[in-house]
PDB file of N, CA and C in Angstrom:
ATOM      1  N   UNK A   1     -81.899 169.905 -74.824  1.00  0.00           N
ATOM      2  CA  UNK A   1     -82.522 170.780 -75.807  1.00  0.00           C
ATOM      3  C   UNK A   1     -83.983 171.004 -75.429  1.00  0.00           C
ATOM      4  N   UNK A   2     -84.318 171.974 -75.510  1.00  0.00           N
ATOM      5  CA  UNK A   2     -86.075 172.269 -74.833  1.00  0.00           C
ATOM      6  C   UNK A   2     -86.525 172.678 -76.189  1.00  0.00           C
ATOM      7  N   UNK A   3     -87.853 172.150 -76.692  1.00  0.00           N
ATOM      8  CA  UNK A   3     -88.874 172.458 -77.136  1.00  0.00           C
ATOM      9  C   UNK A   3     -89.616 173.514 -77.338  1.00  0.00           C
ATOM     10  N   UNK A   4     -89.230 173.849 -78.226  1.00  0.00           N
ATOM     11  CA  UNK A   4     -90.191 175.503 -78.762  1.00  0.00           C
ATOM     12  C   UNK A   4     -91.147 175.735 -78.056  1.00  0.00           C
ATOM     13  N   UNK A   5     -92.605 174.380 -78.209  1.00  0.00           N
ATOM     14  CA  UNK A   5     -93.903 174.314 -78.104  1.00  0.00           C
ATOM     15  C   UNK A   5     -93.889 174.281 -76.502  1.00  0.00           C
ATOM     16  N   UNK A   6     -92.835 173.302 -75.854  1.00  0.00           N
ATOM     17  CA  UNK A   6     -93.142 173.235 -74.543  1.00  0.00           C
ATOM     18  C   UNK A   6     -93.002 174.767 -73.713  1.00  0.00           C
ATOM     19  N   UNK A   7     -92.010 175.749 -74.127  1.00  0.00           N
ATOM     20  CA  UNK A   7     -92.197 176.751 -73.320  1.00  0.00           C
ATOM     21  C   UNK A   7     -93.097 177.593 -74.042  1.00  0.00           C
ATOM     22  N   UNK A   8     -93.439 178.026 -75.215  1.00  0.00           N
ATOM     23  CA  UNK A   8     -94.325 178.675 -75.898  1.00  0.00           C
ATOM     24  C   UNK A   8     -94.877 178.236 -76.895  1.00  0.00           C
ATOM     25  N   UNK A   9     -96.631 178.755 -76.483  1.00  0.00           N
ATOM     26  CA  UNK A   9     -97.143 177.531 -77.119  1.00  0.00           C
ATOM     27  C   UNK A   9     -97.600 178.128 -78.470  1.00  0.00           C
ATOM     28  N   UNK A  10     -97.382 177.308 -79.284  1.00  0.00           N
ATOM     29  CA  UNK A  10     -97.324 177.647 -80.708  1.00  0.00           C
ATOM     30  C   UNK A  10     -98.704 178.721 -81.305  1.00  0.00           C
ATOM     31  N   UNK A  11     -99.744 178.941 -80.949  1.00  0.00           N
ATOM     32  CA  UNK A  11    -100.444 179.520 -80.933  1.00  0.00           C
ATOM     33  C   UNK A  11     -99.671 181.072 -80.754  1.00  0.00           C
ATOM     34  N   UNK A  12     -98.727 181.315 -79.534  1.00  0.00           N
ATOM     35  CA  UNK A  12     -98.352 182.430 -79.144  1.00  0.00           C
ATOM     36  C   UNK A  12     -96.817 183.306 -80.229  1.00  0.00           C
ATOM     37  N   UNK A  13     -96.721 181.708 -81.076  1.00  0.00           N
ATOM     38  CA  UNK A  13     -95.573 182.026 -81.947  1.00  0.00           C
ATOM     39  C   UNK A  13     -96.497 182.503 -83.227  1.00  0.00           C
ATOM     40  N   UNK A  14     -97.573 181.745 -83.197  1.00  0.00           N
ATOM     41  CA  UNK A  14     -98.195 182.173 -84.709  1.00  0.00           C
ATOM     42  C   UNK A  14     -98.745 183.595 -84.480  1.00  0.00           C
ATOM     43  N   UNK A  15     -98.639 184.223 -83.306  1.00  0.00           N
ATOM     44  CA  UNK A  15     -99.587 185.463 -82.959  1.00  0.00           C
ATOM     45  C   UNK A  15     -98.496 186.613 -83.434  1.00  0.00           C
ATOM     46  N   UNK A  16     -97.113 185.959 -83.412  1.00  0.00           N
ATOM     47  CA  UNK A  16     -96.082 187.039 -83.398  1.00  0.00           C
ATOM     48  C   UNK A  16     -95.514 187.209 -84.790  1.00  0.00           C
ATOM     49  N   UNK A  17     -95.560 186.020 -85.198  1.00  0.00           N
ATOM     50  CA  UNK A  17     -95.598 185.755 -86.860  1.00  0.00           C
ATOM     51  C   UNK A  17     -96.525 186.646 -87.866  1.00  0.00           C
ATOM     52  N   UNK A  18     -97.893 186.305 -87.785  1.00  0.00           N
ATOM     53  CA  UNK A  18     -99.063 187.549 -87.973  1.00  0.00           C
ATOM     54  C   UNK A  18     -98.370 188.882 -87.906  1.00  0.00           C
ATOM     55  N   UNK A  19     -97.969 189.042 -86.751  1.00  0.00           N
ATOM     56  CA  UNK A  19     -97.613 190.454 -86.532  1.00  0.00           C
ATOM     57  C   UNK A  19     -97.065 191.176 -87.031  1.00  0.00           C
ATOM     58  N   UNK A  20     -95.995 190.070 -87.386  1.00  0.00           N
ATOM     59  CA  UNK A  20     -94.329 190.259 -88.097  1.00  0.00           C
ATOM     60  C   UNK A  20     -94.782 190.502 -89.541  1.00  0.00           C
ATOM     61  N   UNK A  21     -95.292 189.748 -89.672  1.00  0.00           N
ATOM     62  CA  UNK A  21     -96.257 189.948 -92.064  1.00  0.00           C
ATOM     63  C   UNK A  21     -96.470 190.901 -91.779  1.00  0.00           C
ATOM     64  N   UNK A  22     -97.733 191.442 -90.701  1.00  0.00           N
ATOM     65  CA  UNK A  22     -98.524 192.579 -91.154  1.00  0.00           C
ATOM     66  C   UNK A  22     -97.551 193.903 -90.560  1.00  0.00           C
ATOM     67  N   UNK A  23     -96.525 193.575 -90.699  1.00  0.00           N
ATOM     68  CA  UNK A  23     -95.545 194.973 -89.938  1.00  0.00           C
ATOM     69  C   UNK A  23     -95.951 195.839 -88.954  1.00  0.00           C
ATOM     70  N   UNK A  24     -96.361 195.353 -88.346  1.00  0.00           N
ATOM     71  CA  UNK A  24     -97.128 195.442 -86.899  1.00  0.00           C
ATOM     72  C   UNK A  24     -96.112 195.321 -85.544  1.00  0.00           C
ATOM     73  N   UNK A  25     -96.242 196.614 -84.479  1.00  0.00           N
ATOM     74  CA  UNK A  25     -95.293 196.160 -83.544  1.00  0.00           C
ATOM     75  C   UNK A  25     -95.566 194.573 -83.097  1.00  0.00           C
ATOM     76  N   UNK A  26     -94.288 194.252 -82.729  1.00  0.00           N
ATOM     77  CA  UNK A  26     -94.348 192.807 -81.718  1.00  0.00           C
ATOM     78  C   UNK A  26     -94.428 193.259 -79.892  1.00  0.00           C
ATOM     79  N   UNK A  27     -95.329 193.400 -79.186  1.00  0.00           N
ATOM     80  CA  UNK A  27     -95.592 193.542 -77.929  1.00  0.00           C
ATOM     81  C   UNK A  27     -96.531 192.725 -77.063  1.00  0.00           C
ATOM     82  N   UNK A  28     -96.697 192.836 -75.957  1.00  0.00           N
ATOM     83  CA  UNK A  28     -97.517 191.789 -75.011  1.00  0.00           C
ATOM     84  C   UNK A  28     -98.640 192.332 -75.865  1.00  0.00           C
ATOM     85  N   UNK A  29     -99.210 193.366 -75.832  1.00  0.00           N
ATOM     86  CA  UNK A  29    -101.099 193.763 -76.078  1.00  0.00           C
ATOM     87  C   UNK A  29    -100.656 193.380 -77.530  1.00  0.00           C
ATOM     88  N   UNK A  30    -100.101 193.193 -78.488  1.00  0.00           N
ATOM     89  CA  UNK A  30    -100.504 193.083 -79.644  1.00  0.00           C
ATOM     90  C   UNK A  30    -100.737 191.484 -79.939  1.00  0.00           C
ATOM     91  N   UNK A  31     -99.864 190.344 -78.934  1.00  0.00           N
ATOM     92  CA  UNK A  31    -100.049 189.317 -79.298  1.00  0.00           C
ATOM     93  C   UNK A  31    -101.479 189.032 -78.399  1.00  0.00           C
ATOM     94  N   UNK A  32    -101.590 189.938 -77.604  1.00  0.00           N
ATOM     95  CA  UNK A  32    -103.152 189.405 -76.736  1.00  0.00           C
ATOM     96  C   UNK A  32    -103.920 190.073 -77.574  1.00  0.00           C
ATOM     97  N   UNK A  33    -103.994 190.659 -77.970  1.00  0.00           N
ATOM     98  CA  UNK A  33    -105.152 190.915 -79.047  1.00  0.00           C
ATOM     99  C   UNK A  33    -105.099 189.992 -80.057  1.00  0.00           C
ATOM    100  N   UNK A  34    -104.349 189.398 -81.067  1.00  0.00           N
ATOM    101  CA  UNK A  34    -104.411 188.467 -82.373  1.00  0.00           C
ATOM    102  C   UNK A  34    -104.897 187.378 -81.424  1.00  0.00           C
ATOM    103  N   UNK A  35    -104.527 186.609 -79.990  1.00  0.00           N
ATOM    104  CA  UNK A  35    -105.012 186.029 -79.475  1.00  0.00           C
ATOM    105  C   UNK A  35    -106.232 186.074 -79.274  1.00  0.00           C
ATOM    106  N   UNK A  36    -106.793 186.896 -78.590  1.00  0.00           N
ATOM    107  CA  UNK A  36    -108.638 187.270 -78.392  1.00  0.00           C
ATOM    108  C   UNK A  36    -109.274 187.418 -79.587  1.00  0.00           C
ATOM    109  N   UNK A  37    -108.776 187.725 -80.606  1.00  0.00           N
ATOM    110  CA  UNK A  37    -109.511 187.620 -82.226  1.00  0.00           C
ATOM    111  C   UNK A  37    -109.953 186.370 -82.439  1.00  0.00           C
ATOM    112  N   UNK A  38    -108.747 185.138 -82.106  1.00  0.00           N
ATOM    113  CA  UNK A  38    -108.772 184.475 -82.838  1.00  0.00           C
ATOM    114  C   UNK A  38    -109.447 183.309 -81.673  1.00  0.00           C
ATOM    115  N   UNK A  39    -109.856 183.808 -80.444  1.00  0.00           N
ATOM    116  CA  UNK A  39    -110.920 183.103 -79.495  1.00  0.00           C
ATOM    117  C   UNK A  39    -109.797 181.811 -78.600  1.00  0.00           C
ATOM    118  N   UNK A  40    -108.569 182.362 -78.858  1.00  0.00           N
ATOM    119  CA  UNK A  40    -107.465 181.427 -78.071  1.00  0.00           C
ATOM    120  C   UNK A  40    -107.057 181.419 -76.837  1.00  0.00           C
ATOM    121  N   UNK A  41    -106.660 180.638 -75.720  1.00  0.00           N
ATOM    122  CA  UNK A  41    -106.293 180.776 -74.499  1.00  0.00           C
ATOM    123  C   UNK A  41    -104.974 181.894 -74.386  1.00  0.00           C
ATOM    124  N   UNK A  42    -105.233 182.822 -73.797  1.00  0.00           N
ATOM    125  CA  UNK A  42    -104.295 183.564 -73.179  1.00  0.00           C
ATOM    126  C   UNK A  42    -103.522 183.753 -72.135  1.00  0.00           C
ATOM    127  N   UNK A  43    -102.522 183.230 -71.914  1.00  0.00           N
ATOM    128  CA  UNK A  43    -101.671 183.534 -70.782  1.00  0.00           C
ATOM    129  C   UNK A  43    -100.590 184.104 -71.069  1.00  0.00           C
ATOM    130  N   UNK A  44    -100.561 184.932 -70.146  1.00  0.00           N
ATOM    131  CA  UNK A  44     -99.575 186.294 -70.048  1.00  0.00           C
ATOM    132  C   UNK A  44     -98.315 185.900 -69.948  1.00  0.00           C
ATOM    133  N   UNK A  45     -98.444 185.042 -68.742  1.00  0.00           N
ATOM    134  CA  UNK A  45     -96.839 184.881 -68.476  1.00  0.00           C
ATOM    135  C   UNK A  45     -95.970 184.354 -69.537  1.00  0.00           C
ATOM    136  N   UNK A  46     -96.877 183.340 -70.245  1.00  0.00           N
ATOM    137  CA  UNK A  46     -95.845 182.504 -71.788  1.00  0.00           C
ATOM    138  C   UNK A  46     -95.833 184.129 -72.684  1.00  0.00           C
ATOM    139  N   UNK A  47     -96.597 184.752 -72.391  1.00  0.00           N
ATOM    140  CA  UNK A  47     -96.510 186.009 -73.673  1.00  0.00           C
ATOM    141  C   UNK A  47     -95.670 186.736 -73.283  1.00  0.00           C
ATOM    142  N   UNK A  48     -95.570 187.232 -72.185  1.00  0.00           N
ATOM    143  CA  UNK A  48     -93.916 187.868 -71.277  1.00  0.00           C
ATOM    144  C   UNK A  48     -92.750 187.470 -72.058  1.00  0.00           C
ATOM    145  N   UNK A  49     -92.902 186.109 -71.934  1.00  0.00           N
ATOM    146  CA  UNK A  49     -91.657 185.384 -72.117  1.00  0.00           C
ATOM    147  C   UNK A  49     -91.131 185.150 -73.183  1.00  0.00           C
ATOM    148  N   UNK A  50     -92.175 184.983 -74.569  1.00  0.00           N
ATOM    149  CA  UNK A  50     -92.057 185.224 -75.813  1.00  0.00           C
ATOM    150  C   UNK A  50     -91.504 186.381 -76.225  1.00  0.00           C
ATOM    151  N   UNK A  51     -92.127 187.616 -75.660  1.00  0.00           N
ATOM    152  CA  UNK A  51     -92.016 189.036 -76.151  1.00  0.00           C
ATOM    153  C   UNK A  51     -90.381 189.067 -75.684  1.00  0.00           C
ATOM    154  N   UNK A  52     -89.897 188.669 -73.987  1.00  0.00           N
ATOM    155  CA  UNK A  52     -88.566 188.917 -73.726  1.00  0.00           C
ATOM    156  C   UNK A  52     -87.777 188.306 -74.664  1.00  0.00           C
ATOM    157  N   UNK A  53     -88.263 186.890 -75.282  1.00  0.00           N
ATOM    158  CA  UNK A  53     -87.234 186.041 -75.776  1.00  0.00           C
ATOM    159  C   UNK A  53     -86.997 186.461 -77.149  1.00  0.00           C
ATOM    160  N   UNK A  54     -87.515 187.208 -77.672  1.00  0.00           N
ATOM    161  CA  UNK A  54     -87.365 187.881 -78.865  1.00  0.00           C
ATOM    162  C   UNK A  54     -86.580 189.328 -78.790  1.00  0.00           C
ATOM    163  N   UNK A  55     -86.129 190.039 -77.769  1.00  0.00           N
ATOM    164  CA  UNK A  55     -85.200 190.643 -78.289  1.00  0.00           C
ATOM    165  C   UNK A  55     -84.549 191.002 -78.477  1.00  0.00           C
ATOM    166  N   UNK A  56     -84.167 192.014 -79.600  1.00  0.00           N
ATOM    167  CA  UNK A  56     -82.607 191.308 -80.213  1.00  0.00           C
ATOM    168  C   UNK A  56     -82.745 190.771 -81.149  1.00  0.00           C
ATOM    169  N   UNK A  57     -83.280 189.851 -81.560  1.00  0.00           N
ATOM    170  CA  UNK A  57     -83.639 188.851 -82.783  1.00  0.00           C
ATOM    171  C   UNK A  57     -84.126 189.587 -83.677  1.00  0.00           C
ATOM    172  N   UNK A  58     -83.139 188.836 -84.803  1.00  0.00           N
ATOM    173  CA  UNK A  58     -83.623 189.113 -86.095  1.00  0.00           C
ATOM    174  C   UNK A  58     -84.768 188.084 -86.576  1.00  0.00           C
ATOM    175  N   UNK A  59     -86.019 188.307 -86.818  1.00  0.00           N
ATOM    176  CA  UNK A  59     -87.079 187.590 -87.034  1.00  0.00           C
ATOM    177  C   UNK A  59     -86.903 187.046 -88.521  1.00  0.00           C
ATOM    178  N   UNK A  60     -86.940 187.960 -88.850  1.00  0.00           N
ATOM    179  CA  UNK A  60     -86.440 187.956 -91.048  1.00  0.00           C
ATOM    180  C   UNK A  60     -85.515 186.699 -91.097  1.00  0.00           C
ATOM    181  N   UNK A  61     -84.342 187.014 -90.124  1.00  0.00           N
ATOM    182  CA  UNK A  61     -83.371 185.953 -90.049  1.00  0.00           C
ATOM    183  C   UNK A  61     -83.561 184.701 -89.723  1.00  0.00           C
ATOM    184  N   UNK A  62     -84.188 184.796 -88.385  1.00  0.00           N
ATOM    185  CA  UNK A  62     -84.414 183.112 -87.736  1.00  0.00           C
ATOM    186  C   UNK A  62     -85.903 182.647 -88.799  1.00  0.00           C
ATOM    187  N   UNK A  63     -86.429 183.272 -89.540  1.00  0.00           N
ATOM    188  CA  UNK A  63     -87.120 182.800 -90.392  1.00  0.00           C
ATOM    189  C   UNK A  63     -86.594 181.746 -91.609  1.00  0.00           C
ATOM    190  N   UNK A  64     -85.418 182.779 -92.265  1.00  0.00           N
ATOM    191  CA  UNK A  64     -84.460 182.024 -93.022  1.00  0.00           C
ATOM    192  C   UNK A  64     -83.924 181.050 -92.548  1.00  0.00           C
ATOM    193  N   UNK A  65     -83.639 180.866 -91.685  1.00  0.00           N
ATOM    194  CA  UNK A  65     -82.369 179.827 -91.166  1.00  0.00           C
ATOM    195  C   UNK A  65     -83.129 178.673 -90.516  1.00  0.00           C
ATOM    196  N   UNK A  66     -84.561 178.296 -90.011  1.00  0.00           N
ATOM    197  CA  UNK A  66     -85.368 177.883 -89.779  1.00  0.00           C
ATOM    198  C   UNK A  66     -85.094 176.260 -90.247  1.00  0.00           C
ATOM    199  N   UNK A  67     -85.036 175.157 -89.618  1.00  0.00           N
ATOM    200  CA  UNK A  67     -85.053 174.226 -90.245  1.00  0.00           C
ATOM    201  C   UNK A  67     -86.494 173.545 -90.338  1.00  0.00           C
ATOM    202  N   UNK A  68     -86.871 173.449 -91.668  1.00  0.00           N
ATOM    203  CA  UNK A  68     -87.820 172.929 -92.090  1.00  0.00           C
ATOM    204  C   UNK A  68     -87.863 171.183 -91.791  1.00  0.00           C
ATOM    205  N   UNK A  69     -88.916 170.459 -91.481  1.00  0.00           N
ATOM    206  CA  UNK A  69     -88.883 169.181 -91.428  1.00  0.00           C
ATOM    207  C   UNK A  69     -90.048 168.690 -92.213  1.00  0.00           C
ATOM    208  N   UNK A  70     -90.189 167.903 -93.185  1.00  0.00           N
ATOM    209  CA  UNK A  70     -91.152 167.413 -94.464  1.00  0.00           C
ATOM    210  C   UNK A  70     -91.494 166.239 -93.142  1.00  0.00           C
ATOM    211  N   UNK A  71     -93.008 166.406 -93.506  1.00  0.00           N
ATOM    212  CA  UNK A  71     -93.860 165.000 -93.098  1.00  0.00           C
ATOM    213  C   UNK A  71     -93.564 163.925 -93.937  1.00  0.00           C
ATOM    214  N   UNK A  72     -93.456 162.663 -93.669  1.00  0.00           N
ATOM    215  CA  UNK A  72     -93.169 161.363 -94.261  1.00  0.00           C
ATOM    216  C   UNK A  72     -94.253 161.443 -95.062  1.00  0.00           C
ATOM    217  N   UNK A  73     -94.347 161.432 -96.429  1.00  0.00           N
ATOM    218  CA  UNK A  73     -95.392 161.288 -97.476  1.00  0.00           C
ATOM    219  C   UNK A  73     -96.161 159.518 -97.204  1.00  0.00           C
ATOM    220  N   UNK A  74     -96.729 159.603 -96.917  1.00  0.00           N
ATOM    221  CA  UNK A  74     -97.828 158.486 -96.720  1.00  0.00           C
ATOM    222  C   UNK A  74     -98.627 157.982 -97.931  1.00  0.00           C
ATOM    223  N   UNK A  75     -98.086 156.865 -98.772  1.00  0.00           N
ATOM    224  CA  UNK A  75     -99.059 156.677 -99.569  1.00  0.00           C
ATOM    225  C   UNK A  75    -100.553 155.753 -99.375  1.00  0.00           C
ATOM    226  N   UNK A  76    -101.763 156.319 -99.365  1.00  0.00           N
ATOM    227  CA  UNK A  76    -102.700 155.334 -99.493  1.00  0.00           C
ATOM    228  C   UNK A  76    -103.135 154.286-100.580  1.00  0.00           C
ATOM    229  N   UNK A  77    -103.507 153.235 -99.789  1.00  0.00           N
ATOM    230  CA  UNK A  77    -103.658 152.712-100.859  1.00  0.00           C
ATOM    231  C   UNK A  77    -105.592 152.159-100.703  1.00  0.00           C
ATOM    232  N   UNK A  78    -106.268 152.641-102.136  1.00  0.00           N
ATOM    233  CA  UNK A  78    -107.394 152.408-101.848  1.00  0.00           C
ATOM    234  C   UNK A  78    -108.453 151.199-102.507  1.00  0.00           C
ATOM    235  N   UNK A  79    -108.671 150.753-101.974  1.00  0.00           N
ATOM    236  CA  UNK A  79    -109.454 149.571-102.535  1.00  0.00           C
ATOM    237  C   UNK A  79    -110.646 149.452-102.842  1.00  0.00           C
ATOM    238  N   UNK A  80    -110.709 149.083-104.095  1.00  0.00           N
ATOM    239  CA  UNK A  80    -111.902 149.013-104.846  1.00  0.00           C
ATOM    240  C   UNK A  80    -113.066 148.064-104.608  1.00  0.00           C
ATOM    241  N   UNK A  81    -114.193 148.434-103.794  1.00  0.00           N
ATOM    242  CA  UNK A  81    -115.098 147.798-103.353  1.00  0.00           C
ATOM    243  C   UNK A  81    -115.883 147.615-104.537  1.00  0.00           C
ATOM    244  N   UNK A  82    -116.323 145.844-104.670  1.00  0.00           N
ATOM    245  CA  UNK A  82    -117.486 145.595-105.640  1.00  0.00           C
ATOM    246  C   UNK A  82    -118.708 145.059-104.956  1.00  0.00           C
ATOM    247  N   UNK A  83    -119.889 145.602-105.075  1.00  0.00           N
ATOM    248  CA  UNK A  83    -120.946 145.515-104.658  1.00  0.00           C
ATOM    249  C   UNK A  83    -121.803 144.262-105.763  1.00  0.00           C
ATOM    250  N   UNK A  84    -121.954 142.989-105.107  1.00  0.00           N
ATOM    251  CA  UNK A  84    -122.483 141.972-105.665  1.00  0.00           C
ATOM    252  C   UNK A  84    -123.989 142.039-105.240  1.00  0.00           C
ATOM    253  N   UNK A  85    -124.782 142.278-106.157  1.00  0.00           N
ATOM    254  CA  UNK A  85    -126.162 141.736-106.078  1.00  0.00           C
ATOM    255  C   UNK A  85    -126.454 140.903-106.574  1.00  0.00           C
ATOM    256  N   UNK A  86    -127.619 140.006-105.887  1.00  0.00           N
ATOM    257  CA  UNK A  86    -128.054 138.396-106.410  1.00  0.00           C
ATOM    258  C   UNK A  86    -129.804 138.904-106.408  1.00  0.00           C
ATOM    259  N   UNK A  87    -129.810 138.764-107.156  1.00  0.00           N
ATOM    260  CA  UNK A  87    -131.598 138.970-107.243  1.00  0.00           C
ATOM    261  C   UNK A  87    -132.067 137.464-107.541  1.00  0.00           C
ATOM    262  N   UNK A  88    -132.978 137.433-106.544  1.00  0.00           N
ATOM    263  CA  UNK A  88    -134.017 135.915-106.370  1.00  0.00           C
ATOM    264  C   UNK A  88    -135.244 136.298-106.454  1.00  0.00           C
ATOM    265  N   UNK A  89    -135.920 135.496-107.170  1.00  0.00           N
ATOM    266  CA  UNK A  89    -137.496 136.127-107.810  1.00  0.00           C
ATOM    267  C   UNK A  89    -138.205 135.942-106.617  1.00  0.00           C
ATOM    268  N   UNK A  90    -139.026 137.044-106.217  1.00  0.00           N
ATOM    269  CA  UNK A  90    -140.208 136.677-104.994  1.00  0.00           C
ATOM    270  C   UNK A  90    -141.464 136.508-105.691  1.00  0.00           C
ATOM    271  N   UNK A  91    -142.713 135.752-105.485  1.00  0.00           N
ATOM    272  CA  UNK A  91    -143.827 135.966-105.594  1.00  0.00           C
ATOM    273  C   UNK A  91    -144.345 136.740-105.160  1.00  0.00           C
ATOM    274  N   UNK A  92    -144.868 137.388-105.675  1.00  0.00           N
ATOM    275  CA  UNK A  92    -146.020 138.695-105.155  1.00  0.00           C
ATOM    276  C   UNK A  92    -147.653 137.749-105.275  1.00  0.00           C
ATOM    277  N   UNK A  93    -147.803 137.971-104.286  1.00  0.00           N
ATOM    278  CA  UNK A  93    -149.130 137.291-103.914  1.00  0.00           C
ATOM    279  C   UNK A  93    -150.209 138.683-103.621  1.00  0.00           C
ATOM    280  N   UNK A  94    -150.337 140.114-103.583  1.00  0.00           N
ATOM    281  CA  UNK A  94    -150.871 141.074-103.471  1.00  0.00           C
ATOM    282  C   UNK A  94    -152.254 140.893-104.757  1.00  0.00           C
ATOM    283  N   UNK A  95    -152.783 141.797-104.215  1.00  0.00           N
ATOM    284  CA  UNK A  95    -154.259 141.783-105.448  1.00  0.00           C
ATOM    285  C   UNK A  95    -153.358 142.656-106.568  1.00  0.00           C
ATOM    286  N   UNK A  96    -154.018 142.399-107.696  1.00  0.00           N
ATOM    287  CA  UNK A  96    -153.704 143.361-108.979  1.00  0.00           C
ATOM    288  C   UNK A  96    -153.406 144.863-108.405  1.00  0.00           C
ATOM    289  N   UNK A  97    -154.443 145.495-107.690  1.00  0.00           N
ATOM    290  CA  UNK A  97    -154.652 146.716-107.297  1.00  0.00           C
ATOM    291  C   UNK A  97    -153.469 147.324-106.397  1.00  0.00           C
ATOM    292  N   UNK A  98    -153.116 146.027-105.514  1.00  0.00           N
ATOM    293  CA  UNK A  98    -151.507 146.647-104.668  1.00  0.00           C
ATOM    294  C   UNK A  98    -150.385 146.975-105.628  1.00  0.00           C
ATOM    295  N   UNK A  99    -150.669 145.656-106.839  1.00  0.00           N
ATOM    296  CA  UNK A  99    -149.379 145.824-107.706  1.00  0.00           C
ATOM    297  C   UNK A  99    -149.305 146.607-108.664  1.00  0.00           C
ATOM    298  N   UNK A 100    -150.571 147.789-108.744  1.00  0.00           N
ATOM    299  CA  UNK A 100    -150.093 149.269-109.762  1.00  0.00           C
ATOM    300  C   UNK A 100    -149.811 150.109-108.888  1.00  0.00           C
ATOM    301  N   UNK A 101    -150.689 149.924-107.851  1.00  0.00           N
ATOM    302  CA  UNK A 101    -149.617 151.199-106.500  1.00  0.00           C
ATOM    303  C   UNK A 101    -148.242 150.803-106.699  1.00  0.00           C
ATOM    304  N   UNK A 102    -147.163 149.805-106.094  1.00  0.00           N
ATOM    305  CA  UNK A 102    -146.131 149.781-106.579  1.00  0.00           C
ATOM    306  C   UNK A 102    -145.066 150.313-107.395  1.00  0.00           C
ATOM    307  N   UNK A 103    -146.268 150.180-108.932  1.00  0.00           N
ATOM    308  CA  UNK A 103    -145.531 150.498-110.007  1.00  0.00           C
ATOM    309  C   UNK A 103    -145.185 151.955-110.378  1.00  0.00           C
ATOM    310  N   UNK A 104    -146.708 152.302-109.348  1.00  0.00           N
ATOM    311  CA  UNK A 104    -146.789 153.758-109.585  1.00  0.00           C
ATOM    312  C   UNK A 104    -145.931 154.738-108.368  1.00  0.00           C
ATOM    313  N   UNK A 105    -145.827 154.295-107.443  1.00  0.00           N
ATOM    314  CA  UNK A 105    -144.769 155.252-106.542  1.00  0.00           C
ATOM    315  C   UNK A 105    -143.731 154.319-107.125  1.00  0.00           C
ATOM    316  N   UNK A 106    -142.900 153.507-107.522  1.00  0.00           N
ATOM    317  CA  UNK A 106    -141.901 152.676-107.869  1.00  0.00           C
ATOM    318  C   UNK A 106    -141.310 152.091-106.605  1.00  0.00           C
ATOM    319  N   UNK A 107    -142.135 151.118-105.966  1.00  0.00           N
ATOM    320  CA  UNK A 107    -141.643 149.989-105.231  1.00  0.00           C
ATOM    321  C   UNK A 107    -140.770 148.944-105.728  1.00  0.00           C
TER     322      UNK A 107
END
């Protein structure tokens, strides 16, 4: 069984997809253009091969019939961090005069 992605790379399927919504022909220049819009690597030859391998195909159809595969739902689990502070008295040994600067920017 071969791989969608390995002969065409999914980028070049989503270009034809686009196309297909916006009822837009499906051709080589139309998927190299949604390609160059969208600042993606272009190669021709996978786009050849896409464009050949499509036709005939009912798109509407292999849309429907499409087997969907659900990602394994992953539950996280998150843990509640408690932040312990211990406050220990320091002496302030500063003149009076350091200790209203302090108070006054709030050191």
């Amino acid at each position: 069984m071969i791989k969608i992605n390995e002969v065409f790379k999914m980028e070049n399927i989503y270009a034809v997809m686009i196309l297909y919504n916006a009822g837009n022909e499906i051709n080589e220049t139309s998927v190299k253009r949604v390609l160059d819009a969208a600042n993606a690597k272009v190669d021709k030859i996978r786009i050849k091969a896409l464009i050949n391998s499509l036709e005939g195909v009912d798109i509407e159809k292999a849309i429907k019939s499409a087997v969907v595969i659900e990602q394994p739902k992953v539950e996280q689990k998150i843990e509640e961090k408690k932040e312990i502070v211990i406050e220990t008295p320091v002496e302030d040994k500063r003149e009076d005069g350091a200790k209203g600067l302090d108070r006054l920017f709030n050191f």
